[in-house]
N, C-alpha and C. Protein backbone atom coordinates (compact mmCIF):
# COMPACT_ATOMS: atom_id res chain seq x y z
N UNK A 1 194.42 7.23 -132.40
CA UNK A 1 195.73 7.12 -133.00
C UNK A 1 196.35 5.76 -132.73
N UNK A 2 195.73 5.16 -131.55
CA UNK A 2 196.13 4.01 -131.14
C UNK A 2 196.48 2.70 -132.19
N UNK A 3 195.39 2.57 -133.07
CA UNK A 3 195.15 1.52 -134.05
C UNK A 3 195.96 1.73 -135.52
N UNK A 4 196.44 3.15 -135.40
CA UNK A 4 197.05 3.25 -136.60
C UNK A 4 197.90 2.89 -136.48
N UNK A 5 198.80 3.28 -135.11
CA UNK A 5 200.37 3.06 -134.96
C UNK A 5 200.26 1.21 -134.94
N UNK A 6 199.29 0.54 -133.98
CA UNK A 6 199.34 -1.35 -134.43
C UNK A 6 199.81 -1.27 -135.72
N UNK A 7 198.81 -0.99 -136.66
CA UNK A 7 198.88 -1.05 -137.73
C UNK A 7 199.81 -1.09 -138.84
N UNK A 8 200.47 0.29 -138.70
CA UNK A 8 201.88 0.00 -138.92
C UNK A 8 202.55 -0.68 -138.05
N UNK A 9 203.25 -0.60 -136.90
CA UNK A 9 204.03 -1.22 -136.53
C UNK A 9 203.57 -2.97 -137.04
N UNK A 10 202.68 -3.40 -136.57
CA UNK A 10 203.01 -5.05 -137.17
C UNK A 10 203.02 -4.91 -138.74
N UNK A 11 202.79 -4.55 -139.46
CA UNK A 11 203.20 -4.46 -140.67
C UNK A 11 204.54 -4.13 -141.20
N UNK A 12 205.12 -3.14 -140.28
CA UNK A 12 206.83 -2.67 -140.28
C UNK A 12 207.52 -4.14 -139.72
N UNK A 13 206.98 -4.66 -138.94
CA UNK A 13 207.53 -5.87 -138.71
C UNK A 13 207.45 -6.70 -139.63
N UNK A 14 206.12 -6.76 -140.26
CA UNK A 14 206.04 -8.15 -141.20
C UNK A 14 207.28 -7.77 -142.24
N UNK A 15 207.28 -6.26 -142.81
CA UNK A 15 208.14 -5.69 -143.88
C UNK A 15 209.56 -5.93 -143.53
N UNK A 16 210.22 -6.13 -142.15
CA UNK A 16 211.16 -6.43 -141.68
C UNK A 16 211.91 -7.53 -141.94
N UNK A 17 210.90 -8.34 -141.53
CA UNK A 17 211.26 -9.80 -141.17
C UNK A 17 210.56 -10.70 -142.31
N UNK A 18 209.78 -10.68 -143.06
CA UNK A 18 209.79 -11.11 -144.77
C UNK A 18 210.58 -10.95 -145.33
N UNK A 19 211.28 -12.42 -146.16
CA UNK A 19 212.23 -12.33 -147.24
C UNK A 19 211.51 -13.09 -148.11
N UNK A 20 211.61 -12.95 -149.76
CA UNK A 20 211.15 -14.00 -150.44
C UNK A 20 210.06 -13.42 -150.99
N UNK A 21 209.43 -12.29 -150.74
CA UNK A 21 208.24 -11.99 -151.53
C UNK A 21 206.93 -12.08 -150.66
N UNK A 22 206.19 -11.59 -151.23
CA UNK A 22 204.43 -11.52 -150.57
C UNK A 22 203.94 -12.88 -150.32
N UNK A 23 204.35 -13.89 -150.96
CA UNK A 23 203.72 -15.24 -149.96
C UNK A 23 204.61 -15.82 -149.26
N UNK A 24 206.01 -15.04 -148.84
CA UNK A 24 206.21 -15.41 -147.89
C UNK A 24 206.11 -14.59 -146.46
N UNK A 25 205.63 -13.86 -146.80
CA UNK A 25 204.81 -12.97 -146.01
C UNK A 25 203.74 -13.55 -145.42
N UNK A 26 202.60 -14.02 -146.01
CA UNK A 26 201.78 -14.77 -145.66
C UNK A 26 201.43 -15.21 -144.40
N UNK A 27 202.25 -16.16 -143.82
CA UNK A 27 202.40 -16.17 -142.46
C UNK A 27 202.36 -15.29 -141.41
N UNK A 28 203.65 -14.82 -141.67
CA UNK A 28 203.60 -13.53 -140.56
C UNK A 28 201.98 -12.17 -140.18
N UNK A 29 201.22 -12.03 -141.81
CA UNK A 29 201.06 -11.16 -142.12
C UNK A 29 199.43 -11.63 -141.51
N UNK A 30 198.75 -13.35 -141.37
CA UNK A 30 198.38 -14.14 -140.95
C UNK A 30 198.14 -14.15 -139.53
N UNK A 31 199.19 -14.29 -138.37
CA UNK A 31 200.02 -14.16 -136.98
C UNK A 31 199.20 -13.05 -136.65
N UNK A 32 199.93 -12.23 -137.33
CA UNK A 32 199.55 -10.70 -136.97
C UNK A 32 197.92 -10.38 -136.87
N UNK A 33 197.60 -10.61 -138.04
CA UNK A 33 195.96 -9.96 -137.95
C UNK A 33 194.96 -10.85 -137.77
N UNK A 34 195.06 -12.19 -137.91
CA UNK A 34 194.30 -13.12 -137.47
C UNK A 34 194.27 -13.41 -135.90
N UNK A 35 195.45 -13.99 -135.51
CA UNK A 35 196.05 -14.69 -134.30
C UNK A 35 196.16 -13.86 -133.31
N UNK A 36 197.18 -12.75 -133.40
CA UNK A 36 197.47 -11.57 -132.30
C UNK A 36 196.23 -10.72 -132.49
N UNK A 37 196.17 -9.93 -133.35
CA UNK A 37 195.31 -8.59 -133.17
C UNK A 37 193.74 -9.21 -133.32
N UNK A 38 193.84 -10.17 -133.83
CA UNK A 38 192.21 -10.42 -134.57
C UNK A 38 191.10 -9.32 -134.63
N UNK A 39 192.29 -8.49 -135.93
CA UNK A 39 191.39 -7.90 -136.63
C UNK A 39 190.96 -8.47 -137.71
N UNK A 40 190.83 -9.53 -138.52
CA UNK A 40 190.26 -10.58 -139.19
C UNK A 40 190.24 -11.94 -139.28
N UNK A 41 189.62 -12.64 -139.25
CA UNK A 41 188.92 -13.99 -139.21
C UNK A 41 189.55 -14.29 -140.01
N UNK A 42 189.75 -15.91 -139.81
CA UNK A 42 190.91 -16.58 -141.10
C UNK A 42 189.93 -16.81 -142.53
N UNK A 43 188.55 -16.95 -142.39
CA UNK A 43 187.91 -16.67 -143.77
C UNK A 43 187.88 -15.08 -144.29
N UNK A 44 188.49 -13.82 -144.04
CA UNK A 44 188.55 -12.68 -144.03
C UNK A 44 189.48 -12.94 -144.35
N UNK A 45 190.56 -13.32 -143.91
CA UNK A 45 192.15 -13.60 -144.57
C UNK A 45 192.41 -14.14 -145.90
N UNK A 46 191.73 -15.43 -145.73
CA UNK A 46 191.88 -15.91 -147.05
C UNK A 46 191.07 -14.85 -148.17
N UNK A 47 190.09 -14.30 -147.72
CA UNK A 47 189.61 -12.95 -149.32
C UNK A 47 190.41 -12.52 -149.26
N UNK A 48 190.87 -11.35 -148.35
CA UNK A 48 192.24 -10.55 -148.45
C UNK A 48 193.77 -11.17 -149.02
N UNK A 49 193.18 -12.41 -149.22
CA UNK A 49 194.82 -12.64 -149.95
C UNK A 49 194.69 -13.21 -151.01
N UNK A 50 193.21 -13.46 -151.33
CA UNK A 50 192.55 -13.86 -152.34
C UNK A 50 192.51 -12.70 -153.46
N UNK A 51 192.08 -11.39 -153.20
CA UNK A 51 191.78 -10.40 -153.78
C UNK A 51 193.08 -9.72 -154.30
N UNK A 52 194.29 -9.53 -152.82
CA UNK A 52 195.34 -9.19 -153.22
C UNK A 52 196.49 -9.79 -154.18
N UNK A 53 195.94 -10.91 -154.17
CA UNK A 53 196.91 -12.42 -155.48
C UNK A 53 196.11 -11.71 -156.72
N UNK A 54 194.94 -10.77 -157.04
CA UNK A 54 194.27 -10.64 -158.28
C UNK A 54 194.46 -9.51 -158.95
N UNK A 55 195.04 -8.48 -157.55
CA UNK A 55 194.97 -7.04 -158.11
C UNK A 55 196.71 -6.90 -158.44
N UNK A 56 196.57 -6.16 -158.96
CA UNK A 56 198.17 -6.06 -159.66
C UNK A 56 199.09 -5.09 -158.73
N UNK A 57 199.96 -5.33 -158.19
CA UNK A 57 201.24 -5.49 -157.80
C UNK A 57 201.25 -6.09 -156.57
N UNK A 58 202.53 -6.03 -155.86
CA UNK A 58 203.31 -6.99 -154.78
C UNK A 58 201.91 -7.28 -153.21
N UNK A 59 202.05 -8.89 -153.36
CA UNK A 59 200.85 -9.18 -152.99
C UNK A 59 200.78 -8.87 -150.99
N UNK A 60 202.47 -8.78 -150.76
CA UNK A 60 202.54 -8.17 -149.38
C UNK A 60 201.60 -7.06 -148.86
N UNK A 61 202.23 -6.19 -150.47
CA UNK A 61 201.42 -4.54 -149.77
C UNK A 61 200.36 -4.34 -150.37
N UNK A 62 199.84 -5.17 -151.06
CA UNK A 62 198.06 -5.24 -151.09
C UNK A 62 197.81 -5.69 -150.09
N UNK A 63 198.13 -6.87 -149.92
CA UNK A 63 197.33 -7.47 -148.37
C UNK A 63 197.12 -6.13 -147.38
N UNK A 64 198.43 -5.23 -147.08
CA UNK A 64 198.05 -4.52 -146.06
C UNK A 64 197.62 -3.37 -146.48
N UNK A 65 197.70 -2.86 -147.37
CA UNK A 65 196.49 -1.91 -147.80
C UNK A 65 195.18 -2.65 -147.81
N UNK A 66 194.37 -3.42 -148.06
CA UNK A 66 193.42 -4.23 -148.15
C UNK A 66 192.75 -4.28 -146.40
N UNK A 67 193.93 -5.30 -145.84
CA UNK A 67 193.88 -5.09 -144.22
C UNK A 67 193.76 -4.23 -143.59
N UNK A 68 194.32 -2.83 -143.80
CA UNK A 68 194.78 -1.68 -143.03
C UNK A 68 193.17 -1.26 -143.72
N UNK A 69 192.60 -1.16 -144.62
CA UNK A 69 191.51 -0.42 -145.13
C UNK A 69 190.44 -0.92 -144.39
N UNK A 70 190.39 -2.09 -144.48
CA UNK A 70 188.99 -3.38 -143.62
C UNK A 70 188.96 -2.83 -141.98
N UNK A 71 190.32 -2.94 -141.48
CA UNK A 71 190.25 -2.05 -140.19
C UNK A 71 189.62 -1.04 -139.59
N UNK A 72 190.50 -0.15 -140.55
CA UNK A 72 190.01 1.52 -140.20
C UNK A 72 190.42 2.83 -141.54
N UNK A 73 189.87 2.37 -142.44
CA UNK A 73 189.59 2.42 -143.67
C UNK A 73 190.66 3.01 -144.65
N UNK A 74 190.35 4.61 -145.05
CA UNK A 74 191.73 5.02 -145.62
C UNK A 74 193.14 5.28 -145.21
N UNK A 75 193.01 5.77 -143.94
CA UNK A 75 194.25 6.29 -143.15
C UNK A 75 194.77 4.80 -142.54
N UNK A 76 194.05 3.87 -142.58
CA UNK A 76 194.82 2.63 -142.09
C UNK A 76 195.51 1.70 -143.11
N UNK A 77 194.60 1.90 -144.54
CA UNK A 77 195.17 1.30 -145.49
C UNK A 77 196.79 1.98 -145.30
N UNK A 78 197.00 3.67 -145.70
CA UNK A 78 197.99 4.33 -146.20
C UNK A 78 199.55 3.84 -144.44
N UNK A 79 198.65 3.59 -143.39
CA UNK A 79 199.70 3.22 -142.19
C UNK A 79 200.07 1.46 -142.14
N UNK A 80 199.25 1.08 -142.97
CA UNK A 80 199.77 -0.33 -142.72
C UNK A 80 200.82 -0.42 -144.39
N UNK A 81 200.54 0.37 -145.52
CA UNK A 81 201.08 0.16 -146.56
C UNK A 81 202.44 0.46 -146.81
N UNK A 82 202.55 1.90 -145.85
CA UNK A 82 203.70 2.46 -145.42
C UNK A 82 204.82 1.65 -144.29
N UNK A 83 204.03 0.85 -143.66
CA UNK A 83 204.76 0.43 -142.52
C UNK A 83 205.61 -1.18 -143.17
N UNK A 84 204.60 -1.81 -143.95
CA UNK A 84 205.10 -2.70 -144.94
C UNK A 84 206.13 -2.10 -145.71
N UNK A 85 205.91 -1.31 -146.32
CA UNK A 85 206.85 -0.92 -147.30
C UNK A 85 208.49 0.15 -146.84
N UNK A 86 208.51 0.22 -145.88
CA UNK A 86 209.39 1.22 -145.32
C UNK A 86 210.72 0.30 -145.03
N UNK A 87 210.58 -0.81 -144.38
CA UNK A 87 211.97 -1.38 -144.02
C UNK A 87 212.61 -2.07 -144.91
N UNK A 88 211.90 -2.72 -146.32
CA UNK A 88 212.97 -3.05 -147.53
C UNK A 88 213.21 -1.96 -148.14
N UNK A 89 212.63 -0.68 -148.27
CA UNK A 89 213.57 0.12 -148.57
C UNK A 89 214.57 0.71 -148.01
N UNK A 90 214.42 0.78 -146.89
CA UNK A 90 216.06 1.02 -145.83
C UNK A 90 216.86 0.07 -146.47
N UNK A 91 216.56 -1.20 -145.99
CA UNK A 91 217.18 -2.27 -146.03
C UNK A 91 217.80 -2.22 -147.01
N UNK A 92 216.87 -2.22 -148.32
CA UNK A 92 217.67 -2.49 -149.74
C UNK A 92 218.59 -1.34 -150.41
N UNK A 93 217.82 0.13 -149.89
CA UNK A 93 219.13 1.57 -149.69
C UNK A 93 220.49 0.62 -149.45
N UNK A 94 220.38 0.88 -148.22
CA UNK A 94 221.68 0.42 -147.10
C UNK A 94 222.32 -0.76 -147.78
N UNK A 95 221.87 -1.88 -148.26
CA UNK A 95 222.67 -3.15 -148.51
C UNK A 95 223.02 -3.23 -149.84
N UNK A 96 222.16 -2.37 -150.93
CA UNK A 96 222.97 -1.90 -152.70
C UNK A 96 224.12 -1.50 -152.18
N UNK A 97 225.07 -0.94 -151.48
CA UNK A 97 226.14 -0.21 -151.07
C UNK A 97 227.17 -1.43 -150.49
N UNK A 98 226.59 -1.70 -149.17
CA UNK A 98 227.67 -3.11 -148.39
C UNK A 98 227.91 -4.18 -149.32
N UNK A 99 226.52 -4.68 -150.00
CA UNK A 99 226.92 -5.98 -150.74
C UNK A 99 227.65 -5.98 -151.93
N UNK A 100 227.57 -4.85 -152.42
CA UNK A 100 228.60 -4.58 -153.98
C UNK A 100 229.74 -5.13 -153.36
N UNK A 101 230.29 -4.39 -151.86
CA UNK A 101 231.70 -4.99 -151.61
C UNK A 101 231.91 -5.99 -151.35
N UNK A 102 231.04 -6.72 -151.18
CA UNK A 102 231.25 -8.36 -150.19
C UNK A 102 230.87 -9.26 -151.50
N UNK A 103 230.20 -9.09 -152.78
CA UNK A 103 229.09 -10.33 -152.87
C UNK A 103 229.39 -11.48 -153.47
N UNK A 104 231.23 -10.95 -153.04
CA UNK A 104 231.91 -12.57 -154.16
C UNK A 104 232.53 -13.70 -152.73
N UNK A 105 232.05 -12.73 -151.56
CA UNK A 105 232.60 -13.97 -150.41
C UNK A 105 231.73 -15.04 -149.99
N UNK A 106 232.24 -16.09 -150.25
CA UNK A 106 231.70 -17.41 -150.22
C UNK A 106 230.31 -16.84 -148.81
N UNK A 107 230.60 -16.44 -147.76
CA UNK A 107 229.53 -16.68 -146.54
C UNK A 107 228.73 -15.67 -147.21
N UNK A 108 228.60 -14.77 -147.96
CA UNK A 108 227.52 -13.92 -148.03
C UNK A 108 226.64 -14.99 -148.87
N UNK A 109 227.44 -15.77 -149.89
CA UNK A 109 226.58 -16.05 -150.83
C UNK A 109 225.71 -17.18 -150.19
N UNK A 110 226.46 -18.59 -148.95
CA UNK A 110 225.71 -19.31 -148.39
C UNK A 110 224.29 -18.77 -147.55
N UNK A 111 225.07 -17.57 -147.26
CA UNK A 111 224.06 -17.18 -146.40
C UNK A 111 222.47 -16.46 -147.36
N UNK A 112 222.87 -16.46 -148.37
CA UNK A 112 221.48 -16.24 -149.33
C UNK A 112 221.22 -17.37 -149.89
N UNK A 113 221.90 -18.42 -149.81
CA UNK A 113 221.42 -19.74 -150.49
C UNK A 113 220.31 -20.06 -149.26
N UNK A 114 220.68 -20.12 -147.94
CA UNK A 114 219.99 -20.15 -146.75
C UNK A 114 218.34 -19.42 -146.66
N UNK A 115 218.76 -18.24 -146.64
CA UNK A 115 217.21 -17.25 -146.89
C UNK A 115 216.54 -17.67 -148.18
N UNK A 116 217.24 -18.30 -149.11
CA UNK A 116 216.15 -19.19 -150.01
C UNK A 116 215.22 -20.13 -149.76
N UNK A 117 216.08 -20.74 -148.52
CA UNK A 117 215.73 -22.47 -148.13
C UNK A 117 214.24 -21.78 -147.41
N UNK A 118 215.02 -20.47 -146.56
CA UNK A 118 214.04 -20.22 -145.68
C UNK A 118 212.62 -19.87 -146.34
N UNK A 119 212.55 -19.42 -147.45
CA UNK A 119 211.57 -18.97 -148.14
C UNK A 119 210.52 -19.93 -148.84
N UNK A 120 211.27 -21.22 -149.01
CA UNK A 120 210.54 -22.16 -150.18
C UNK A 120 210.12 -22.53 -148.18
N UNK A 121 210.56 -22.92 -147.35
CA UNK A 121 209.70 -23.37 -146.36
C UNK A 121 207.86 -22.76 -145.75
N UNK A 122 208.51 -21.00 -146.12
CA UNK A 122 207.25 -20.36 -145.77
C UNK A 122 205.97 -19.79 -146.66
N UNK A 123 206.46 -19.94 -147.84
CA UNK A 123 205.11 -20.34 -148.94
C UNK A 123 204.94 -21.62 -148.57
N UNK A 124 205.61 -22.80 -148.46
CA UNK A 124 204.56 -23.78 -148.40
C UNK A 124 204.09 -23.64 -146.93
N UNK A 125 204.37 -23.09 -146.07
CA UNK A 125 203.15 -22.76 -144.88
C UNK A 125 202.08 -22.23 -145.21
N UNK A 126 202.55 -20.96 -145.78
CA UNK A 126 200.74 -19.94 -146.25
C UNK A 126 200.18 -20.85 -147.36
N UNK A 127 200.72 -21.82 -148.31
CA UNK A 127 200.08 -22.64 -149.16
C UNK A 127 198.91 -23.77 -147.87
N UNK A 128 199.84 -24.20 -146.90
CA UNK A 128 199.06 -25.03 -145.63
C UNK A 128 197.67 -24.47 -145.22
N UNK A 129 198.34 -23.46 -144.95
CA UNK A 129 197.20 -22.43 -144.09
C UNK A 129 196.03 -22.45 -144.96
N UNK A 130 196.43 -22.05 -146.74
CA UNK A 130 195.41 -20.90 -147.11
C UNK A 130 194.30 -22.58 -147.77
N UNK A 131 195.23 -24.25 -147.62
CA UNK A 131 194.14 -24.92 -148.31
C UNK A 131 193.32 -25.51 -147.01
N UNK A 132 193.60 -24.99 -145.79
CA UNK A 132 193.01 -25.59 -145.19
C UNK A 132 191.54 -24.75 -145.18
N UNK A 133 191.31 -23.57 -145.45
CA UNK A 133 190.44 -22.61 -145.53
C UNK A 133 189.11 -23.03 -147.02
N UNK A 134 190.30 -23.87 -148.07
CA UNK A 134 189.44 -23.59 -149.28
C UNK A 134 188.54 -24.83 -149.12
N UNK A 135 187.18 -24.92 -149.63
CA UNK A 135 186.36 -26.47 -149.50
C UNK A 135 186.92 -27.17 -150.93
N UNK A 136 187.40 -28.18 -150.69
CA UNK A 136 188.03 -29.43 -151.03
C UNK A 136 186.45 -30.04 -152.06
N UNK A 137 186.94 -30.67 -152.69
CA UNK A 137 186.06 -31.50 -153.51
C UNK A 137 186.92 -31.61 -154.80
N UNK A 138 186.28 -32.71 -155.64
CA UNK A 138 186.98 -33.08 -157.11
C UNK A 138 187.00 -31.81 -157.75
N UNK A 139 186.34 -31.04 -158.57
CA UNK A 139 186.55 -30.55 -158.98
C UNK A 139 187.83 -29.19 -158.13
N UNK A 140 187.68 -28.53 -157.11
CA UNK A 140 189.19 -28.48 -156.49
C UNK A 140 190.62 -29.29 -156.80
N UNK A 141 190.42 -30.06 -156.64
CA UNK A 141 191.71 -30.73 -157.15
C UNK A 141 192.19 -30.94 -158.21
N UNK A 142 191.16 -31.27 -159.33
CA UNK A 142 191.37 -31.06 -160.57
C UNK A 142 192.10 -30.01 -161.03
N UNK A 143 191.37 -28.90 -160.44
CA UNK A 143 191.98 -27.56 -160.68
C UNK A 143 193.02 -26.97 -160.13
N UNK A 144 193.06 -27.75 -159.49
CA UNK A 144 194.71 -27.60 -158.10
C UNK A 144 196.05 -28.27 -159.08
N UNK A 145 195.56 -29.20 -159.43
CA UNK A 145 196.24 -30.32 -159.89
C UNK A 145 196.60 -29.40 -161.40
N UNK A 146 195.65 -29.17 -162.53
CA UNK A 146 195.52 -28.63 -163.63
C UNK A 146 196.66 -27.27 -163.63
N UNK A 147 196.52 -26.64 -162.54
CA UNK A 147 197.02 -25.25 -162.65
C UNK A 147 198.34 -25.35 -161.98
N UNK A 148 199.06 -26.05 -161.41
CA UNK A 148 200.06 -26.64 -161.02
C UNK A 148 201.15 -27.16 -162.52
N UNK A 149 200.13 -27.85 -162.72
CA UNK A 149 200.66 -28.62 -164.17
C UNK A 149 201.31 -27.84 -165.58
N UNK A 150 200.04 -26.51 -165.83
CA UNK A 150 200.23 -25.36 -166.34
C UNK A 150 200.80 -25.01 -166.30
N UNK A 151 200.92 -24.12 -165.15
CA UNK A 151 201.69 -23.09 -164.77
C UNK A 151 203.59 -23.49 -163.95
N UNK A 152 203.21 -24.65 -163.15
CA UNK A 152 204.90 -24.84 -162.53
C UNK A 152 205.59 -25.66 -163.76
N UNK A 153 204.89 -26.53 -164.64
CA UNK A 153 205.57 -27.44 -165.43
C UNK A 153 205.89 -27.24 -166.86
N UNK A 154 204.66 -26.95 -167.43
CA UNK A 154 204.41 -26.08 -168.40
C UNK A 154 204.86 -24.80 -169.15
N UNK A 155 204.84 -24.09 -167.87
CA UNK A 155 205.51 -22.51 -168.04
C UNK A 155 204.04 -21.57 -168.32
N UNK A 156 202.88 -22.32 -168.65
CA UNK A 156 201.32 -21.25 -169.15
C UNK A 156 201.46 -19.78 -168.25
N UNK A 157 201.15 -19.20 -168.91
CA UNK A 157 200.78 -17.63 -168.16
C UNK A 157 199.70 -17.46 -167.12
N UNK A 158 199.94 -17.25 -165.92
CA UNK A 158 199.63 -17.78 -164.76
C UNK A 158 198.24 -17.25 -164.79
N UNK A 159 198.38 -15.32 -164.94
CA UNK A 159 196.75 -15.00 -165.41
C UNK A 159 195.67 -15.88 -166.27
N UNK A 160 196.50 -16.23 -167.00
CA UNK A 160 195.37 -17.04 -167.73
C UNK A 160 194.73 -18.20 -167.61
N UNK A 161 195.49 -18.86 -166.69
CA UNK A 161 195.26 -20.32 -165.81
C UNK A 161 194.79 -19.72 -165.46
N UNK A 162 194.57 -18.41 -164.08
CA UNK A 162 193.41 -18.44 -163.18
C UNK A 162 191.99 -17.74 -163.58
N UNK A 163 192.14 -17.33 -164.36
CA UNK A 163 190.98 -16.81 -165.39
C UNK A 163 190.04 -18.23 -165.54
N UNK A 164 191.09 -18.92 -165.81
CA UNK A 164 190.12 -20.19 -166.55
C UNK A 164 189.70 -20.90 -165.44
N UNK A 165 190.91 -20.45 -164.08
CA UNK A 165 190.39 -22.11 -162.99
C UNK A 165 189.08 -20.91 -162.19
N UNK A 166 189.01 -19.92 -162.28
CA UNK A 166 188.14 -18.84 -161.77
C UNK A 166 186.48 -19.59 -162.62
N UNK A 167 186.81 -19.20 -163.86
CA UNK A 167 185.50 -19.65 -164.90
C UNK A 167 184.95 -21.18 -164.95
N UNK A 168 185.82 -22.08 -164.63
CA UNK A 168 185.34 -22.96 -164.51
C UNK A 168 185.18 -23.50 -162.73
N UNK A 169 185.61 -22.66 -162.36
CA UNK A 169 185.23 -22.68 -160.81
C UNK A 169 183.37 -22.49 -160.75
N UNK A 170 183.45 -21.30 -161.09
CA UNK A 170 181.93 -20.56 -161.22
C UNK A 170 180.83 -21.45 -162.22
N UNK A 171 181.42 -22.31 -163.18
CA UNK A 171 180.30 -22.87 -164.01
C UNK A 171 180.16 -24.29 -163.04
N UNK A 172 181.43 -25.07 -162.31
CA UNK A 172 180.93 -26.10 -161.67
C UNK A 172 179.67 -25.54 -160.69
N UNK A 173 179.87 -24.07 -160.31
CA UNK A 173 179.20 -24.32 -158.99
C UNK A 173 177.81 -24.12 -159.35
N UNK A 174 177.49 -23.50 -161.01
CA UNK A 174 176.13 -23.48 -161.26
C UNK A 174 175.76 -24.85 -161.50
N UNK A 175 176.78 -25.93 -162.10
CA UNK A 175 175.96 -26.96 -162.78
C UNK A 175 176.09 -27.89 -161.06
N UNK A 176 176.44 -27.68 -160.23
CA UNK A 176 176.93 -27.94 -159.29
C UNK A 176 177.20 -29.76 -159.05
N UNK A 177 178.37 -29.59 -159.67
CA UNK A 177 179.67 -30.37 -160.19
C UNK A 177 180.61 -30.62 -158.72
N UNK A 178 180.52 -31.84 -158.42
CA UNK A 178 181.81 -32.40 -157.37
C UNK A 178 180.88 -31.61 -156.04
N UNK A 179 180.36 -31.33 -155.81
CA UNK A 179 179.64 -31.14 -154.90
C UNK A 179 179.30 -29.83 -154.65
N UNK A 180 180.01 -28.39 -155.03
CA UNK A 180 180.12 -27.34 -155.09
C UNK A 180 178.45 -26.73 -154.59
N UNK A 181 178.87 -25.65 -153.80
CA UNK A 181 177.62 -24.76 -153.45
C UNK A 181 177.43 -23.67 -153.49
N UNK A 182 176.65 -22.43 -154.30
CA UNK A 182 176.99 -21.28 -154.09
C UNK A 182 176.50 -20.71 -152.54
């Protein structure tokens, strides 16, 4: 029972203390199962957040269903998914109610301009983290560069950029282009 309750609990934490969405989660979610518990290797991390950026919905509580499953399989997926997912719903219960009354006073609103700042800081950490993991070469960057361009400047439909940086990922590495290896 020991590993379930970790399980959730650092995940109730990550669910806690994440604002901003599943990559800003990243970090924490990182800390936790890499660093503290090392129940996965930072190349284990990066699939797991690789896989969970592919499957469809919120990439927090894939990660820990994903994580919680790799662990200790079904019952860890359902304790780490639950433990993620349990404190923004308190949270967001409880604060639909307080903030209706408050949300025209100047400090509430700085203080969410703030948890923004805080957020654009911690995607670009898990962005740090997750390129230090990927192997680098031209064709990488191209495609770094390409899908950036697309998708932040552009507005392209993000699935479909990675469809394509996926497909032409896989054909450099047959014609093996920029150095690529399978």
């Amino acid at each position: 029972m020991g590993i379930y309750l970790a399980l959730f609990w650092s995940f109730f934490q990550i669910g806690a203390l994440s604002f901003g969405g599943g990559y800003a989660a990243m970090p924490l979610i990182q800390n936790q199962v890499v660093e503290l518990h090392h129940w996965l290797t930072m190349s284990q991390f990066a699939d797991v957040v690789t896989i969970s950026g592919m499957t469809p919905g919120p990439i927090a509580i894939n990660s820990a269903t994903f994580v919680g499953y790799q662990v200790c399989g079904t019952f860890g997926a359902f304790c780490a998914t639950v433990g993620v997912v349990l404190p923004s719903f308190v949270i967001i219960f409880a604060l639909s109610f307080v903030l209706r009354q408050f949300e025209d006073f100047p400090a509430v609103r700085y203080a969410f301009w703030g948890i923004r700042v805080a957020v654009v800081a911690l995607v670009l950490s898990a962005l740090v983290s997750m390129a230090k993991e990927c192997p680098w070469n031209i064709v990488s960057y191209l495609l770094a560069a390409g899908a950036f361009v697309l998708v932040g400047l552009l507005g392209a439909n993000s699935i479909v950029v990675l469809i394509a940086c996926a497909l032409v990922g896989l054909a450099a590495s047959k014609l093996k282009i920029g150095g690529m290896k399978l």
